[in-house]
C-alpha atoms as a PDB file:
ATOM      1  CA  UNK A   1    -103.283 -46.950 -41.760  1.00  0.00           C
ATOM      2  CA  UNK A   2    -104.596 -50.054 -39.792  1.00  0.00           C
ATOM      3  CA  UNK A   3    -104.479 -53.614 -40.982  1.00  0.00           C
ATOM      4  CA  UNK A   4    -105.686 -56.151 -38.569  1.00  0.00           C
ATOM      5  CA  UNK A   5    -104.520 -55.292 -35.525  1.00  0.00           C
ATOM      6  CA  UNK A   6    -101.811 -53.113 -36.400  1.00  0.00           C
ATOM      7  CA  UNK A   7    -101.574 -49.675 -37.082  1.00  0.00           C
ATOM      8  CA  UNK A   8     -98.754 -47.777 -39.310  1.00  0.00           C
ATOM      9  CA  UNK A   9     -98.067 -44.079 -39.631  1.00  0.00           C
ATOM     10  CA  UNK A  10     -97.401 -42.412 -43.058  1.00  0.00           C
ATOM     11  CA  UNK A  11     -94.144 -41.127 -43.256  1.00  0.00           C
ATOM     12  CA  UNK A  12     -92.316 -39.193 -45.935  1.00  0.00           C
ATOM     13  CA  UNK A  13     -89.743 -41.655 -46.315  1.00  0.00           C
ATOM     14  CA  UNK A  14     -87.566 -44.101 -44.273  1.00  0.00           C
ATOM     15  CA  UNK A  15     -84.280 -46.663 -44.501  1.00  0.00           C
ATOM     16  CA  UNK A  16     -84.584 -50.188 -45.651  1.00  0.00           C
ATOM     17  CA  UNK A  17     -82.078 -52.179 -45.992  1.00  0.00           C
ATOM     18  CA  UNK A  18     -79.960 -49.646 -46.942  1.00  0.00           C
ATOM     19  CA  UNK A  19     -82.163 -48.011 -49.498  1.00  0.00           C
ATOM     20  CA  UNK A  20     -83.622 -44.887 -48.950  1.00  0.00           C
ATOM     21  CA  UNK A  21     -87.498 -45.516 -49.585  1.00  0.00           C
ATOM     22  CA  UNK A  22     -89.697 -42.388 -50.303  1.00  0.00           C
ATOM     23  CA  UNK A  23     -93.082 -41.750 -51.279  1.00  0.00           C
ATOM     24  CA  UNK A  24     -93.282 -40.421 -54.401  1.00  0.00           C
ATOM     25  CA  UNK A  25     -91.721 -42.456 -56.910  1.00  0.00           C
ATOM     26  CA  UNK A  26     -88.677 -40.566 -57.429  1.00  0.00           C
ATOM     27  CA  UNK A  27     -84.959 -42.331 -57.568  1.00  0.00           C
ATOM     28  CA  UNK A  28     -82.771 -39.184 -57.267  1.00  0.00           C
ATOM     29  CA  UNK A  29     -82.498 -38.937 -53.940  1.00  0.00           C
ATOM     30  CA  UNK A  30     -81.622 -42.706 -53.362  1.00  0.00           C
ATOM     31  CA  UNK A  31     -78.837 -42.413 -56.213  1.00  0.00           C
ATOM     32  CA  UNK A  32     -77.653 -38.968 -54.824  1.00  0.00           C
ATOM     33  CA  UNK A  33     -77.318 -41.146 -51.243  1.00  0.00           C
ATOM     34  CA  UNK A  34     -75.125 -43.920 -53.103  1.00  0.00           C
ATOM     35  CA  UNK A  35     -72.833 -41.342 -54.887  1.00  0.00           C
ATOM     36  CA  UNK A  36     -72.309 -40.084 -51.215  1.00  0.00           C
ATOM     37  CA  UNK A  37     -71.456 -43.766 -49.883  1.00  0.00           C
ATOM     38  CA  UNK A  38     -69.454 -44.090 -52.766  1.00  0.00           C
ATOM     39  CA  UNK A  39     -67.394 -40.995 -52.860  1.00  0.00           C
ATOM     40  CA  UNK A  40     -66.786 -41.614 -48.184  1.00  0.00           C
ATOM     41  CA  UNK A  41     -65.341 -45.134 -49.486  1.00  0.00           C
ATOM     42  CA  UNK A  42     -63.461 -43.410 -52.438  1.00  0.00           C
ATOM     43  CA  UNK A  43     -61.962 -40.994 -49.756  1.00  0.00           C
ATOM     44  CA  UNK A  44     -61.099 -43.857 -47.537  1.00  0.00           C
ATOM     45  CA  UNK A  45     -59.284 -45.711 -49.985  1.00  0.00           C
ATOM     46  CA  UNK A  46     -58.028 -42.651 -52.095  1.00  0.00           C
ATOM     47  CA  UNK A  47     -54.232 -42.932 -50.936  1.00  0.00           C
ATOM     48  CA  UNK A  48     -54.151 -46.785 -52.022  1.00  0.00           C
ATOM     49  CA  UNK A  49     -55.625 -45.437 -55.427  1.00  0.00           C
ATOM     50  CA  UNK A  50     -52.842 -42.805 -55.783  1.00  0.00           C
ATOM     51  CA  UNK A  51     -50.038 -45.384 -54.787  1.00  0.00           C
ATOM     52  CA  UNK A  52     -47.382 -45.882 -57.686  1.00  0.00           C
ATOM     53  CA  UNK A  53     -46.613 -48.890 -55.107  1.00  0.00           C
ATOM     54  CA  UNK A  54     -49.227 -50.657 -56.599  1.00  0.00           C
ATOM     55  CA  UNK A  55     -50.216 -51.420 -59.764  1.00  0.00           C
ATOM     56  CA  UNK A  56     -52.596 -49.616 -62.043  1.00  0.00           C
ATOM     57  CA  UNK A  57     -54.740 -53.790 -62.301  1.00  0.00           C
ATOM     58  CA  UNK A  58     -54.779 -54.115 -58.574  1.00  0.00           C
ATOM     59  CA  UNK A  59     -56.043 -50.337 -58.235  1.00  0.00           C
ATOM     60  CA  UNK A  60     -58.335 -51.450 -60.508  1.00  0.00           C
ATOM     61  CA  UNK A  61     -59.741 -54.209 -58.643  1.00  0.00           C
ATOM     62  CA  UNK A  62     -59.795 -52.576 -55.339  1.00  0.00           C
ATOM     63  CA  UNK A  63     -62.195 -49.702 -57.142  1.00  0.00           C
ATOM     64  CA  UNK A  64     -64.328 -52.952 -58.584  1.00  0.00           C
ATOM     65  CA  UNK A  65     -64.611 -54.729 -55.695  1.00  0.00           C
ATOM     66  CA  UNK A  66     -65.143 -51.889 -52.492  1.00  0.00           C
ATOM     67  CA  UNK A  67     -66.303 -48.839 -54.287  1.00  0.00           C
ATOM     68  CA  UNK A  68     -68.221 -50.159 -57.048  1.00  0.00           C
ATOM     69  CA  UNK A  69     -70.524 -52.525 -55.198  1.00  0.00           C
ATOM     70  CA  UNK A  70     -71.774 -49.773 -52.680  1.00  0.00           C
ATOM     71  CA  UNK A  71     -72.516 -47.185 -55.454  1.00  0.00           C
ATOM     72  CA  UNK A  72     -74.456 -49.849 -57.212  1.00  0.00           C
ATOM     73  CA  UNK A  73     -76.753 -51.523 -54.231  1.00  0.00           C
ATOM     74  CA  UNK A  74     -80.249 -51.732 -55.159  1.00  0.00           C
ATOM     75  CA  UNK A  75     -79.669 -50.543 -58.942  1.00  0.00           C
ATOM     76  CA  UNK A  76     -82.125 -52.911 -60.434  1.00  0.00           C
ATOM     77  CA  UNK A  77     -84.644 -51.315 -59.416  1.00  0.00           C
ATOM     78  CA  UNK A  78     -83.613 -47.511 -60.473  1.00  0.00           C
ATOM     79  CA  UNK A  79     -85.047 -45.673 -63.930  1.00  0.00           C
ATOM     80  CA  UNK A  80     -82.109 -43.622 -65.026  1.00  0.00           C
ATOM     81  CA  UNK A  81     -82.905 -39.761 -65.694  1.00  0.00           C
ATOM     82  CA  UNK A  82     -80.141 -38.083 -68.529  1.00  0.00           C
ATOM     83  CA  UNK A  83     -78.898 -36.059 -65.076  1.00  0.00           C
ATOM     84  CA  UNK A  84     -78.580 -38.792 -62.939  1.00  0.00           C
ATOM     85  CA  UNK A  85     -76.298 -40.966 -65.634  1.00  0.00           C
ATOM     86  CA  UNK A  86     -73.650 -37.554 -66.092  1.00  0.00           C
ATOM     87  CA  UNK A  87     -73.951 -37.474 -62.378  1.00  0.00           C
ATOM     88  CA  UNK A  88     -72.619 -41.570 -62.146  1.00  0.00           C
ATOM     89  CA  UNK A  89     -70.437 -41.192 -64.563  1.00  0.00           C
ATOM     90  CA  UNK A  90     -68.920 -37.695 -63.599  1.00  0.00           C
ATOM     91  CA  UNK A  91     -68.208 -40.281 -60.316  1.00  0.00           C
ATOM     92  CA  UNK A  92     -66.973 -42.646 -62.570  1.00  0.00           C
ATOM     93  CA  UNK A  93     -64.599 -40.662 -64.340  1.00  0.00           C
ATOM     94  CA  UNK A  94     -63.321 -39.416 -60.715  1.00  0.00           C
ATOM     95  CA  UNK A  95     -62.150 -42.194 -59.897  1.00  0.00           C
ATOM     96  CA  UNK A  96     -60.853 -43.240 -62.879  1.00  0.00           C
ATOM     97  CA  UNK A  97     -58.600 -40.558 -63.189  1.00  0.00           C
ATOM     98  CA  UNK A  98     -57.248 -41.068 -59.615  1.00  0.00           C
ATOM     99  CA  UNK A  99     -56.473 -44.570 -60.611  1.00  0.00           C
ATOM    100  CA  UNK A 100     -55.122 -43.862 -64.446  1.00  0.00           C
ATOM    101  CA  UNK A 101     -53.267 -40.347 -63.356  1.00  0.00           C
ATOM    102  CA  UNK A 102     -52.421 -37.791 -65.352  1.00  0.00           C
ATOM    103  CA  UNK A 103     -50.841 -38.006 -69.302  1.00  0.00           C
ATOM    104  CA  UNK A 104     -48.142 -35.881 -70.317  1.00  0.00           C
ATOM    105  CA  UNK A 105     -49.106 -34.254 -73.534  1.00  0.00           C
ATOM    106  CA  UNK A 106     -46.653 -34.828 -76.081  1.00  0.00           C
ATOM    107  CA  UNK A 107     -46.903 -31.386 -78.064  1.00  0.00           C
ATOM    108  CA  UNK A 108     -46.755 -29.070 -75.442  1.00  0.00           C
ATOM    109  CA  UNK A 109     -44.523 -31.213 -73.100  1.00  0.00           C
ATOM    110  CA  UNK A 110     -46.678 -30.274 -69.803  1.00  0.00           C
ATOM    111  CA  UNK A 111     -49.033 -32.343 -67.860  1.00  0.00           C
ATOM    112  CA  UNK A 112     -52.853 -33.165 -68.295  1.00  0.00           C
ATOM    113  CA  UNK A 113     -55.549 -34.917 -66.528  1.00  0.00           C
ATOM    114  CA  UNK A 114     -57.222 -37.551 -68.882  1.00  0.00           C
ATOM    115  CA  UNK A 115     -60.510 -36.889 -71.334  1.00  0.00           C
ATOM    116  CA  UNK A 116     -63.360 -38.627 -70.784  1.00  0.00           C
ATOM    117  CA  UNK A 117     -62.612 -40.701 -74.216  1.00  0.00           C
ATOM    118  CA  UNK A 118     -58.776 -41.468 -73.254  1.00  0.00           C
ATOM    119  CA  UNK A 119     -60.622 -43.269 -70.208  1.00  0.00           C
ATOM    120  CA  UNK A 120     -62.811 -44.796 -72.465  1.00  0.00           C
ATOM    121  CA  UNK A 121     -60.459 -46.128 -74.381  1.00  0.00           C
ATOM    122  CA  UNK A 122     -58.124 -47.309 -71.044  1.00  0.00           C
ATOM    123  CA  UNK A 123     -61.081 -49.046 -69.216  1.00  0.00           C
ATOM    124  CA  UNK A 124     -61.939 -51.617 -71.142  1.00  0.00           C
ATOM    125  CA  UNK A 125     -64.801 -52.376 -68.382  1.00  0.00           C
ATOM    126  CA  UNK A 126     -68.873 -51.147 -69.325  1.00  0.00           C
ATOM    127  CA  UNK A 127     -69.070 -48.024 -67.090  1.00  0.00           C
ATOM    128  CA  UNK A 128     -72.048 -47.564 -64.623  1.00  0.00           C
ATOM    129  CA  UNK A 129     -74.842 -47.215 -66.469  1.00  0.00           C
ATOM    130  CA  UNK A 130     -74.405 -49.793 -68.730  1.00  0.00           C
ATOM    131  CA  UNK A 131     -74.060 -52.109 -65.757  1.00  0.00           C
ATOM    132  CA  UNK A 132     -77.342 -50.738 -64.401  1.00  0.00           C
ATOM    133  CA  UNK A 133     -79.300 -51.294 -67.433  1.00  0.00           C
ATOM    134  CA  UNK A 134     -78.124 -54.495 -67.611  1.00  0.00           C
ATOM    135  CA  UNK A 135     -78.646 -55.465 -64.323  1.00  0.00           C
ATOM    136  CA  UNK A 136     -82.495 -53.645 -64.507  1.00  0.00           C
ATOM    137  CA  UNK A 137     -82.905 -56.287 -67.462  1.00  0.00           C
ATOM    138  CA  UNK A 138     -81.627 -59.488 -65.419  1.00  0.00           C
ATOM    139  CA  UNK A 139     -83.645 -58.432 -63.080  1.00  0.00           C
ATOM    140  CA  UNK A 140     -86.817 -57.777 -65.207  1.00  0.00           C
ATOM    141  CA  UNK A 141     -86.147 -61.362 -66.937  1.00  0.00           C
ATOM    142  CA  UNK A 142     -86.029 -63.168 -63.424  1.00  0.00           C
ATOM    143  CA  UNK A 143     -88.773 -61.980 -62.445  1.00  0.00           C
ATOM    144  CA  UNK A 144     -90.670 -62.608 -66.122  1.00  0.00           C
ATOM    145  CA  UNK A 145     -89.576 -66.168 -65.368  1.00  0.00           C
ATOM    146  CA  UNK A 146     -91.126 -66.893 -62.024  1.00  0.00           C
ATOM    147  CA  UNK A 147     -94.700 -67.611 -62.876  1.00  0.00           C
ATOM    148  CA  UNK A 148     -97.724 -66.867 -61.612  1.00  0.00           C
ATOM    149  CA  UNK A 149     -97.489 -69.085 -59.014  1.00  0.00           C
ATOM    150  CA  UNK A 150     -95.153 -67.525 -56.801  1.00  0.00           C
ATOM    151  CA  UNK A 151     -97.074 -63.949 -56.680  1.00  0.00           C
ATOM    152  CA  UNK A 152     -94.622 -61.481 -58.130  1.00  0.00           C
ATOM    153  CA  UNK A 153     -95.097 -62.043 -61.561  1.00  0.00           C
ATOM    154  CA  UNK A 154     -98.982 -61.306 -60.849  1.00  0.00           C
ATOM    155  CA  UNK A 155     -98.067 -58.363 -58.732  1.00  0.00           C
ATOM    156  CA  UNK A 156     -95.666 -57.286 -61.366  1.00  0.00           C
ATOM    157  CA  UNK A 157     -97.607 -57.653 -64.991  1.00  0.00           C
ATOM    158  CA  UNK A 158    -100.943 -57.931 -62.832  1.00  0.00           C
ATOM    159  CA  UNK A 159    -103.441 -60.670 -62.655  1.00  0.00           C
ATOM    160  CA  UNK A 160    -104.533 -62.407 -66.012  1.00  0.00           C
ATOM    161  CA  UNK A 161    -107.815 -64.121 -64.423  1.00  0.00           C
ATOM    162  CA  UNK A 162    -109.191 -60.477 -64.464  1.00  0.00           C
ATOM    163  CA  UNK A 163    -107.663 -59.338 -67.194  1.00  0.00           C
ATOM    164  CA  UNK A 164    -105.748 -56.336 -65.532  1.00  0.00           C
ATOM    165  CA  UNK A 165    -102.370 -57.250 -67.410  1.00  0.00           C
ATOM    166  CA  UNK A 166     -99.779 -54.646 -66.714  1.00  0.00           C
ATOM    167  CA  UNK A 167    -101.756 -52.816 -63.892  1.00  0.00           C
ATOM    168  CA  UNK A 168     -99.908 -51.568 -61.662  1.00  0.00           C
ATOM    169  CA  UNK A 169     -96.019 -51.005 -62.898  1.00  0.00           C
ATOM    170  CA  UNK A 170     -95.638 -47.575 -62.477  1.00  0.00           C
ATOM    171  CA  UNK A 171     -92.912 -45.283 -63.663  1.00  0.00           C
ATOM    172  CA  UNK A 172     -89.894 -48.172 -63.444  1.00  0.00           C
ATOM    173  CA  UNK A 173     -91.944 -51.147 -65.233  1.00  0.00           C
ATOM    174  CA  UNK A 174     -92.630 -49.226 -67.912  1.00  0.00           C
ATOM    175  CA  UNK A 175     -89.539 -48.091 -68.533  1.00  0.00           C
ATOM    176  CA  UNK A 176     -88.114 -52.025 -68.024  1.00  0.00           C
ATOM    177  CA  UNK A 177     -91.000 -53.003 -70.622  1.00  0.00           C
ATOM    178  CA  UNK A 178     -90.658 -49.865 -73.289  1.00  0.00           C
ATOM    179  CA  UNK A 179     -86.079 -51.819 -72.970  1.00  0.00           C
ATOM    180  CA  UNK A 180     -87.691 -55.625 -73.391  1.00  0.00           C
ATOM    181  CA  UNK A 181     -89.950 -54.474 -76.122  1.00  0.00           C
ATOM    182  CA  UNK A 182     -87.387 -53.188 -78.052  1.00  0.00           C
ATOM    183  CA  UNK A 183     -84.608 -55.611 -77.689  1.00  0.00           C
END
């Protein structure tokens, strides 16, 4: 492709800014990559997690604040398949039950790993996808506010002087508009 006086190659997909970009509009790949980032932290940190030194809040907080933030870079712009939300929250759960250990069942005296419900109950925190969706929605709304003026509102809903409203989404707006529709 040449604008101006420059020329640029198609390619299949590249790095930016540490999201994998690709060319057809699918998100697995780049969620698959953050579940990888996240689970090399997760091993770097896993002894800290497993520590009865420390306590189950600060275990907690190191899993917010250095695991959490790399599995969720770039989320706002993601549209959530049913596979890829077990996938984040089978990661999820991983780590939770590193942190929260295992319960000693009371009936049969021996000793379990948690249920997906028990951690439920124990993190009172919204899991992944519920902080995705949210943050999709923040991120829909600041845009929404922006105006015109500043070009990605037109770029986004399209351009109301030629009456192309909503022209060129694709697969992620509509999915953002089908959420602010209904709420």
């Amino acid at each position: 492709m040449r604008i101006d006086n420059s020329n640029f190659e198609r390619v299949e997909g590249f790095k930016y800014l540490g999201t994998n970009l690709k060319n057809q509009n699918s998100i697995a790949e780049e969620i698959k990559s953050r579940l990888r980032s996240g689970n090399a932290r997760y091993s770097s940190v896993q002894k800290l997690l497993f520590s009865r030194i420390l306590s189950r809040n600060l275990n907690i907080k190191t899993y917010r604040t250095i695991i959490l933030p790399i599995v969720l870079c770039g989320c706002e712009a993601w549209s959530l398949t049913l596979r890829e939300e077990r996938n984040l929250r089978a990661f999820e759960n991983m780590v939770l039950r590193r942190i929260f250990g295992p319960r000693r069942d009371e009936v049969m005296g021996e000793w379990r790993r948690l249920h997906n419900e028990e951690l439920n109950d124990i993190y009172t925190s919204p899991n992944f996808v519920r902080v995705i969706k949210s943050r999709i929605m923040r991120w829909a709304s600041h845009v929404a506010r922006m105006g015109e003026e500043r070009g990605c509102i037109g770029t986004w809903w399209g351009s109301r002087s030629k009456g192309d409203y909503l022209g060129g989404l694709g697969a992620v707006g509509w999915i953002i508009l089908g959420w602010i529709s209904k709420r």
